[in-house]
PDB file of N, CA and C in Angstrom:
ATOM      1  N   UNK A   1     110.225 108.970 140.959  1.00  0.00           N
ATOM      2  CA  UNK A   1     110.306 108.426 142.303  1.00  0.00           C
ATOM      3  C   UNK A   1     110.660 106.931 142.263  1.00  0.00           C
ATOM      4  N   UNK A   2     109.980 105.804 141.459  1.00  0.00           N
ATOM      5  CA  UNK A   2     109.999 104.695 141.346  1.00  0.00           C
ATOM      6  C   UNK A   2     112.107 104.737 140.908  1.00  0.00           C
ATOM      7  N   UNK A   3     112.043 105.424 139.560  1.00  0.00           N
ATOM      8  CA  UNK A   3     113.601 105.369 139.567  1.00  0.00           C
ATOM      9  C   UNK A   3     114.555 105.551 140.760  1.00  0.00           C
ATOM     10  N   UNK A   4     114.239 106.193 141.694  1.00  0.00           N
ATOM     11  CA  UNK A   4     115.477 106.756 142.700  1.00  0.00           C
ATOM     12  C   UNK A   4     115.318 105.594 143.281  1.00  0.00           C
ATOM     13  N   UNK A   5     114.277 105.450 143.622  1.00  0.00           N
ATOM     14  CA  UNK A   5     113.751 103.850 144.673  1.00  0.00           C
ATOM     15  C   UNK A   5     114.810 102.782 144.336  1.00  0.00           C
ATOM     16  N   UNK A   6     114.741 102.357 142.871  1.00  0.00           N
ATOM     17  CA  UNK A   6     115.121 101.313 142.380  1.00  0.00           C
ATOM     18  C   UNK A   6     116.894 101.892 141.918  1.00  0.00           C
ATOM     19  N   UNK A   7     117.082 102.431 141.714  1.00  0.00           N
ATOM     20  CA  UNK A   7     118.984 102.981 141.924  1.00  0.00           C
ATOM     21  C   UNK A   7     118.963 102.915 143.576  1.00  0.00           C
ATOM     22  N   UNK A   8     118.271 103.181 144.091  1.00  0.00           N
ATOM     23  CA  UNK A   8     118.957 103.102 145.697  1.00  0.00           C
ATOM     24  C   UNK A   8     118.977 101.381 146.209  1.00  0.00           C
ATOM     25  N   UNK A   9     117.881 100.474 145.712  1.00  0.00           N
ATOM     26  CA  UNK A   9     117.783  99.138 146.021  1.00  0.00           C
ATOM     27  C   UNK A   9     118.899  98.841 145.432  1.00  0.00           C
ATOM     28  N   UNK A  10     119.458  99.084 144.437  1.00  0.00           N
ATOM     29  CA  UNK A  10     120.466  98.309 143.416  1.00  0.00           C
ATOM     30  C   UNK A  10     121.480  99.036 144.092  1.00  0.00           C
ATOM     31  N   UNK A  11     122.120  99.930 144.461  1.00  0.00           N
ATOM     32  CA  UNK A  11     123.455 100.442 145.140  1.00  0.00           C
ATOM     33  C   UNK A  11     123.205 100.244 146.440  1.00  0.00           C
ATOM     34  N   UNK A  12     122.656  99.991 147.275  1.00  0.00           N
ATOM     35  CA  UNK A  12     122.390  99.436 148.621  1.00  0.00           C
ATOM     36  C   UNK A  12     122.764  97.805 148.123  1.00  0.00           C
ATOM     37  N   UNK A  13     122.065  97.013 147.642  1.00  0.00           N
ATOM     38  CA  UNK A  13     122.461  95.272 147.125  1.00  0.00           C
ATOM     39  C   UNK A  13     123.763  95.132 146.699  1.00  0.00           C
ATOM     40  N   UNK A  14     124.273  96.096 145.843  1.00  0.00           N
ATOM     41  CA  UNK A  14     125.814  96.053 145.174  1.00  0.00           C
ATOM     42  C   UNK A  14     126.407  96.449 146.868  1.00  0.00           C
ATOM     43  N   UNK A  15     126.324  97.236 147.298  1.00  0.00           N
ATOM     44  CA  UNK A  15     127.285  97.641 148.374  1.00  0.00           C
ATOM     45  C   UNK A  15     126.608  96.541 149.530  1.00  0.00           C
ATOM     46  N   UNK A  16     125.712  95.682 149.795  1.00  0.00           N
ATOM     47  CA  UNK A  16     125.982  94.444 150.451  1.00  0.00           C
ATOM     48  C   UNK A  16     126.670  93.025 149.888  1.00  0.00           C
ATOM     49  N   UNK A  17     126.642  93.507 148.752  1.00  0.00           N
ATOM     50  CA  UNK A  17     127.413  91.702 148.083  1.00  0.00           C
ATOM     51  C   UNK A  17     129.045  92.639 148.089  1.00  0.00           C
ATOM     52  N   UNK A  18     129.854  93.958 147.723  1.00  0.00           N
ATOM     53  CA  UNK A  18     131.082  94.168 147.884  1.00  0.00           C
ATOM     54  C   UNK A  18     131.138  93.798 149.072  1.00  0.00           C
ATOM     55  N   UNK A  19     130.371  94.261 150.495  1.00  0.00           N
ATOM     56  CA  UNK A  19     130.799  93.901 152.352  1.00  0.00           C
ATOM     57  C   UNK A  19     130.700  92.126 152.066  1.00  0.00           C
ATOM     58  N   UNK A  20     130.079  91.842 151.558  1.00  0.00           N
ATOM     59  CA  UNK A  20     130.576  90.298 152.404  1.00  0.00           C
ATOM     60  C   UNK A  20     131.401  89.754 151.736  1.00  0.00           C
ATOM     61  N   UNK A  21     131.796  89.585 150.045  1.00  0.00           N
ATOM     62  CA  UNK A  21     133.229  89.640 149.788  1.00  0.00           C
ATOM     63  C   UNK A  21     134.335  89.955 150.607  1.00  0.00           C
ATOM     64  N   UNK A  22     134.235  91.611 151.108  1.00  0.00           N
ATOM     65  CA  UNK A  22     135.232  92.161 151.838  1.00  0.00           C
ATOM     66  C   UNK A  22     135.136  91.312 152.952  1.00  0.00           C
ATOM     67  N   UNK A  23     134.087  91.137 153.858  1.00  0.00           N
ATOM     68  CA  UNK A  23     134.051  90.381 155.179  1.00  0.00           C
ATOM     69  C   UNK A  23     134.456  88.775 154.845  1.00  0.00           C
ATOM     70  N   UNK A  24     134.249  88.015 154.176  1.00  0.00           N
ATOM     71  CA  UNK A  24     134.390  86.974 153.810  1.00  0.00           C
ATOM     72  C   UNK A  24     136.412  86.618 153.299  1.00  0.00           C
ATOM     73  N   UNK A  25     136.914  87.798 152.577  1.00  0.00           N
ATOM     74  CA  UNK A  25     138.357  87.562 152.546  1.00  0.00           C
ATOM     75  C   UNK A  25     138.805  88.174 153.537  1.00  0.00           C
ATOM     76  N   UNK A  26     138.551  88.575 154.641  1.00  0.00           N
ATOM     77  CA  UNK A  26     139.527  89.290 156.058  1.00  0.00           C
ATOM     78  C   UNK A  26     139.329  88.341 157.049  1.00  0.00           C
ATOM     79  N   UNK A  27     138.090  87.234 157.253  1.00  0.00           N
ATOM     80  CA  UNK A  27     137.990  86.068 157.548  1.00  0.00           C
ATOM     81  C   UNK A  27     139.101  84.931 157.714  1.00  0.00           C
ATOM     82  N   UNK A  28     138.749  84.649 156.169  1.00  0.00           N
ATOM     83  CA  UNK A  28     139.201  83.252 155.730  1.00  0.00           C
ATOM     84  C   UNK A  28     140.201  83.710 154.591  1.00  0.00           C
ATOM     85  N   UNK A  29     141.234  84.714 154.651  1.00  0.00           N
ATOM     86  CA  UNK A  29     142.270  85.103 154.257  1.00  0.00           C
ATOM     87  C   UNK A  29     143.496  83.895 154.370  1.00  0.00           C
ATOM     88  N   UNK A  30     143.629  83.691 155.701  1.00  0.00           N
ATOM     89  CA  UNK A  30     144.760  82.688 155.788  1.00  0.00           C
ATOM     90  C   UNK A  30     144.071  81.183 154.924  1.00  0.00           C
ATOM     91  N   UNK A  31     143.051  81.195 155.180  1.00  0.00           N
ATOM     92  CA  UNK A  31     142.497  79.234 154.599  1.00  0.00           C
ATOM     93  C   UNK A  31     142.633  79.485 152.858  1.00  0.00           C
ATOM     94  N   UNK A  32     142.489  80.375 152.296  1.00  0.00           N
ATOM     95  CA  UNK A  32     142.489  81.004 150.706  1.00  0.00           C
ATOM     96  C   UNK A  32     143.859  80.707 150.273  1.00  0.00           C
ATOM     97  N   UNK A  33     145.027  81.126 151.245  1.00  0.00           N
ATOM     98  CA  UNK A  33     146.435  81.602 150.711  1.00  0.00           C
ATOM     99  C   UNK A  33     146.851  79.971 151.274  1.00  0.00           C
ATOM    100  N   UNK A  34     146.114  79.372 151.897  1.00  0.00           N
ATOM    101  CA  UNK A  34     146.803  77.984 152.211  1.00  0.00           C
ATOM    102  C   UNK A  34     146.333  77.011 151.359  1.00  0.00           C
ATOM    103  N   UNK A  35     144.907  77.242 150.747  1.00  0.00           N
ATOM    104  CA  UNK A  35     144.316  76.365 150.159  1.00  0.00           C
ATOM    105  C   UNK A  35     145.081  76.325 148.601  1.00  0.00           C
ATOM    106  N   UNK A  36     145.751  77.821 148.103  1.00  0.00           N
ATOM    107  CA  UNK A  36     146.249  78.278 146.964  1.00  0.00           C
ATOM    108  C   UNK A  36     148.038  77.972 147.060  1.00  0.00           C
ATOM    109  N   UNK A  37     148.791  77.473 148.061  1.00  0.00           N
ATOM    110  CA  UNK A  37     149.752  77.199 148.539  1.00  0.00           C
ATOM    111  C   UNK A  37     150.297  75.353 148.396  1.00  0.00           C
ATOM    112  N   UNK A  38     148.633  74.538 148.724  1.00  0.00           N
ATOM    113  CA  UNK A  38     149.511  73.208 149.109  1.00  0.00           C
ATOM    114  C   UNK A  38     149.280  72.634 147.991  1.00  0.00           C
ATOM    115  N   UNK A  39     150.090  71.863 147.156  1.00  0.00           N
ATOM    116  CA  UNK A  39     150.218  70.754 146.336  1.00  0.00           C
ATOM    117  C   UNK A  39     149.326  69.392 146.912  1.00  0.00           C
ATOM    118  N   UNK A  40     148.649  69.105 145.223  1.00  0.00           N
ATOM    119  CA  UNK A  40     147.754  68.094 145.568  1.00  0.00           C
ATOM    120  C   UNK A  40     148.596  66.362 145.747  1.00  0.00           C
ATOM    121  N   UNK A  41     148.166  65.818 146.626  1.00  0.00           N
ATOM    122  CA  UNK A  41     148.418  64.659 146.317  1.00  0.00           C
ATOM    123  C   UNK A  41     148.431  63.818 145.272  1.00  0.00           C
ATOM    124  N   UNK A  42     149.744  63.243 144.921  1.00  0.00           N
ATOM    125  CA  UNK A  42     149.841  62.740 143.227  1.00  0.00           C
ATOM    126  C   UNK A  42     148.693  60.900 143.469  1.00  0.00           C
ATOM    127  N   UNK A  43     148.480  60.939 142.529  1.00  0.00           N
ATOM    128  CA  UNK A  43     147.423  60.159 142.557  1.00  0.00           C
ATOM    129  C   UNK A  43     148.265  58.787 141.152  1.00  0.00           C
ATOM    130  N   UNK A  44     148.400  57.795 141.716  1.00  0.00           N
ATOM    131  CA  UNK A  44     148.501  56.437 140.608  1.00  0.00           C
ATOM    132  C   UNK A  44     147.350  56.709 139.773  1.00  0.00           C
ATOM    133  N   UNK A  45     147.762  56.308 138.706  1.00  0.00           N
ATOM    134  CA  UNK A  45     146.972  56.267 137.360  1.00  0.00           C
ATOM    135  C   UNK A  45     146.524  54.355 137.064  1.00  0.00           C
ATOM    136  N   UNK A  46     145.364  54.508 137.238  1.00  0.00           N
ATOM    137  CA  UNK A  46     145.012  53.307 137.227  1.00  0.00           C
ATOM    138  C   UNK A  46     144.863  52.692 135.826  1.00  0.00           C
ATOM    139  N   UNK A  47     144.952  51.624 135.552  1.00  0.00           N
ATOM    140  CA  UNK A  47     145.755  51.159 134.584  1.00  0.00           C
ATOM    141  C   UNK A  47     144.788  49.276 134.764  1.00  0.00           C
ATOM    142  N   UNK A  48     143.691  49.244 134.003  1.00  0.00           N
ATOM    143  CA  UNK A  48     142.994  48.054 133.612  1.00  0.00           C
ATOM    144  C   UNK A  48     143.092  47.395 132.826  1.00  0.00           C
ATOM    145  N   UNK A  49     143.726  46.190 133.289  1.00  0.00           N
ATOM    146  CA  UNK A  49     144.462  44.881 132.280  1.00  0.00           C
ATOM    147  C   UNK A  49     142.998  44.062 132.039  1.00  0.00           C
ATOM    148  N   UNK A  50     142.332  43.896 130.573  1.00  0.00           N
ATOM    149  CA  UNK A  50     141.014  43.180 130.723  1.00  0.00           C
ATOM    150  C   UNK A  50     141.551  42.315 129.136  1.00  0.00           C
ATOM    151  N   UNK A  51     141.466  40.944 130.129  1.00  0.00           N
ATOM    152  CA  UNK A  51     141.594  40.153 128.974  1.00  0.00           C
ATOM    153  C   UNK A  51     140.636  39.204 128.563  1.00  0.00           C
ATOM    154  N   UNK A  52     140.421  39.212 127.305  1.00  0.00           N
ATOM    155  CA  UNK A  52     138.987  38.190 126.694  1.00  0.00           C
ATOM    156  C   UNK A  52     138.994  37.305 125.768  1.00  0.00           C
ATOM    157  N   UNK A  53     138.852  36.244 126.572  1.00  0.00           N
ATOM    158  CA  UNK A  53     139.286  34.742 126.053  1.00  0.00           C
ATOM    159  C   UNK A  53     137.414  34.380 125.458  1.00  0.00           C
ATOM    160  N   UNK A  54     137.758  33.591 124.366  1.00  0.00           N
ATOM    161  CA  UNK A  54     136.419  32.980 124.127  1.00  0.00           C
ATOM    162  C   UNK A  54     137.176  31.447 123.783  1.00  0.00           C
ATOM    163  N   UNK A  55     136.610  30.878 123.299  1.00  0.00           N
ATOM    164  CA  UNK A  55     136.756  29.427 122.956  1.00  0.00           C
ATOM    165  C   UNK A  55     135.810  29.156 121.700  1.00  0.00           C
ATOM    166  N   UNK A  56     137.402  28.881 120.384  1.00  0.00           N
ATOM    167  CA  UNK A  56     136.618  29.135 119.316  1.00  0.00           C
ATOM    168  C   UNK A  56     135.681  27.447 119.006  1.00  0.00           C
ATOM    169  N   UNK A  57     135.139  27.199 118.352  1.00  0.00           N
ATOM    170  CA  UNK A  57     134.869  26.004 117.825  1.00  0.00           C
ATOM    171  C   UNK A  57     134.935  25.349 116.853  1.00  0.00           C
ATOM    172  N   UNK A  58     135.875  24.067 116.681  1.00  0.00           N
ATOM    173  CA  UNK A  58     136.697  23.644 115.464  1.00  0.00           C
ATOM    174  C   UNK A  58     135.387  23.368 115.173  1.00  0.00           C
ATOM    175  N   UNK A  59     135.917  22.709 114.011  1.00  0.00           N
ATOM    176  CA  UNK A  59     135.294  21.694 112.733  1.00  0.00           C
ATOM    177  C   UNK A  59     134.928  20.226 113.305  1.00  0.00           C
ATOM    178  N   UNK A  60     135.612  19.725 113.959  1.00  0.00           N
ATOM    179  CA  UNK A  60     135.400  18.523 114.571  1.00  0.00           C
ATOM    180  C   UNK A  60     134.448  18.560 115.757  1.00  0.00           C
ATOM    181  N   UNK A  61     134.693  19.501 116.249  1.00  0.00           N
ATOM    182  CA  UNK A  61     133.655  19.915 117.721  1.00  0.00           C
ATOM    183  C   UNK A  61     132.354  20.218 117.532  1.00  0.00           C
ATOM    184  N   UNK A  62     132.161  21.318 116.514  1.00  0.00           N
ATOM    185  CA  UNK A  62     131.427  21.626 116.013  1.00  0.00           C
ATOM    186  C   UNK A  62     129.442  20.226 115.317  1.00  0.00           C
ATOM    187  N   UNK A  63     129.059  20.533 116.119  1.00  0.00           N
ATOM    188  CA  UNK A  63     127.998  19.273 116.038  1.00  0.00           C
ATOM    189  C   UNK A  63     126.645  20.550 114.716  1.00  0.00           C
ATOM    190  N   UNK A  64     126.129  19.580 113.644  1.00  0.00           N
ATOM    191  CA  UNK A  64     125.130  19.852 112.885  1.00  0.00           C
ATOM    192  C   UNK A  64     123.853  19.501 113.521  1.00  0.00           C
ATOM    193  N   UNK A  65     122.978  19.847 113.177  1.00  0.00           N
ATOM    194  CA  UNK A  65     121.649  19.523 113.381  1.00  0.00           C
ATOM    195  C   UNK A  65     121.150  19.166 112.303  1.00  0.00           C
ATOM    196  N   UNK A  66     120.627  17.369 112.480  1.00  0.00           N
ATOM    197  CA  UNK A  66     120.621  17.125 111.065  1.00  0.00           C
ATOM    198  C   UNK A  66     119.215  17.879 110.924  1.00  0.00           C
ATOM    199  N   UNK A  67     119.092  17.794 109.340  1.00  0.00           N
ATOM    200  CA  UNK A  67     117.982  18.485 108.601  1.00  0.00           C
ATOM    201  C   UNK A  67     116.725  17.908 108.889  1.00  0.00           C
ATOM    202  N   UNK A  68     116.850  16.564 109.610  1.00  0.00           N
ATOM    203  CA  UNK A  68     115.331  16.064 109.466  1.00  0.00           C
ATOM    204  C   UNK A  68     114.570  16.556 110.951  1.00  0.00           C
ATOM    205  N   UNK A  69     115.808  16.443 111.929  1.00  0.00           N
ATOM    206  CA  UNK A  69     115.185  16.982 112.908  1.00  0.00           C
ATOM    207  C   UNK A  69     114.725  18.175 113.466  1.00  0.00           C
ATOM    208  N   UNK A  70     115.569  18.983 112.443  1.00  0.00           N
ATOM    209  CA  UNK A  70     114.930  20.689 112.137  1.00  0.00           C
ATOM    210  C   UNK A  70     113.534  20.865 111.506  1.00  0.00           C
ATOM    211  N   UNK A  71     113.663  19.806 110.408  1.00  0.00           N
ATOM    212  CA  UNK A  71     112.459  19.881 109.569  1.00  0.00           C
ATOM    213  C   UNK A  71     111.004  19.179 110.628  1.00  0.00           C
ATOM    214  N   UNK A  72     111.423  18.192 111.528  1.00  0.00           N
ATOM    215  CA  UNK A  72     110.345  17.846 112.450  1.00  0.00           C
ATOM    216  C   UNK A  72     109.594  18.878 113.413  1.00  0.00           C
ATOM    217  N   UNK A  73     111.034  19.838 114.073  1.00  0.00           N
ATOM    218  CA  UNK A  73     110.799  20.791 114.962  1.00  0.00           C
ATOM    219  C   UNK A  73     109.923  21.529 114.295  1.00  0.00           C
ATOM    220  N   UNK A  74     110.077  22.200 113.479  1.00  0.00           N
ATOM    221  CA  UNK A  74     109.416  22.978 112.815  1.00  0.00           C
ATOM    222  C   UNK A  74     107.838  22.609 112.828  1.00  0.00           C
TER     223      UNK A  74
END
């Protein structure tokens, strides 16, 4: 009994999900074949110019810390 029960729930559920498929493409048949019809808008390819400057530091620019005042900090 439980078996027939449960084959009849499952072919009753299968034969409501085939109807609304079926109801769902006799619908919106035309919006499917239009949506599958129009070409997408071509889209620019964006294209990021990133440029990175640092500022090196010569030899002359370049300032030491003399040793005594490291050695004070400390």
């Amino acid at each position: 009994m439980f078996a027939t029960v449960a084959a009849l729930v499952f072919a009753l559920g299968f034969a409501l999900a085939i109807g609304v498929i079926a109801w769902m493409f006799t619908h919106y048949s035309e919006k499917i074949v239009a949506a599958l019809l129009v070409e997408p808008m071509p889209q620019t390819v964006r294209v990021y110019h990133v440029s990175i400057t640092r500022r090196r530091a010569t030899p002359a620019n370049a300032t030491r810390p003399s040793p005594m005042r490291t050695a004070l900090a400390a």
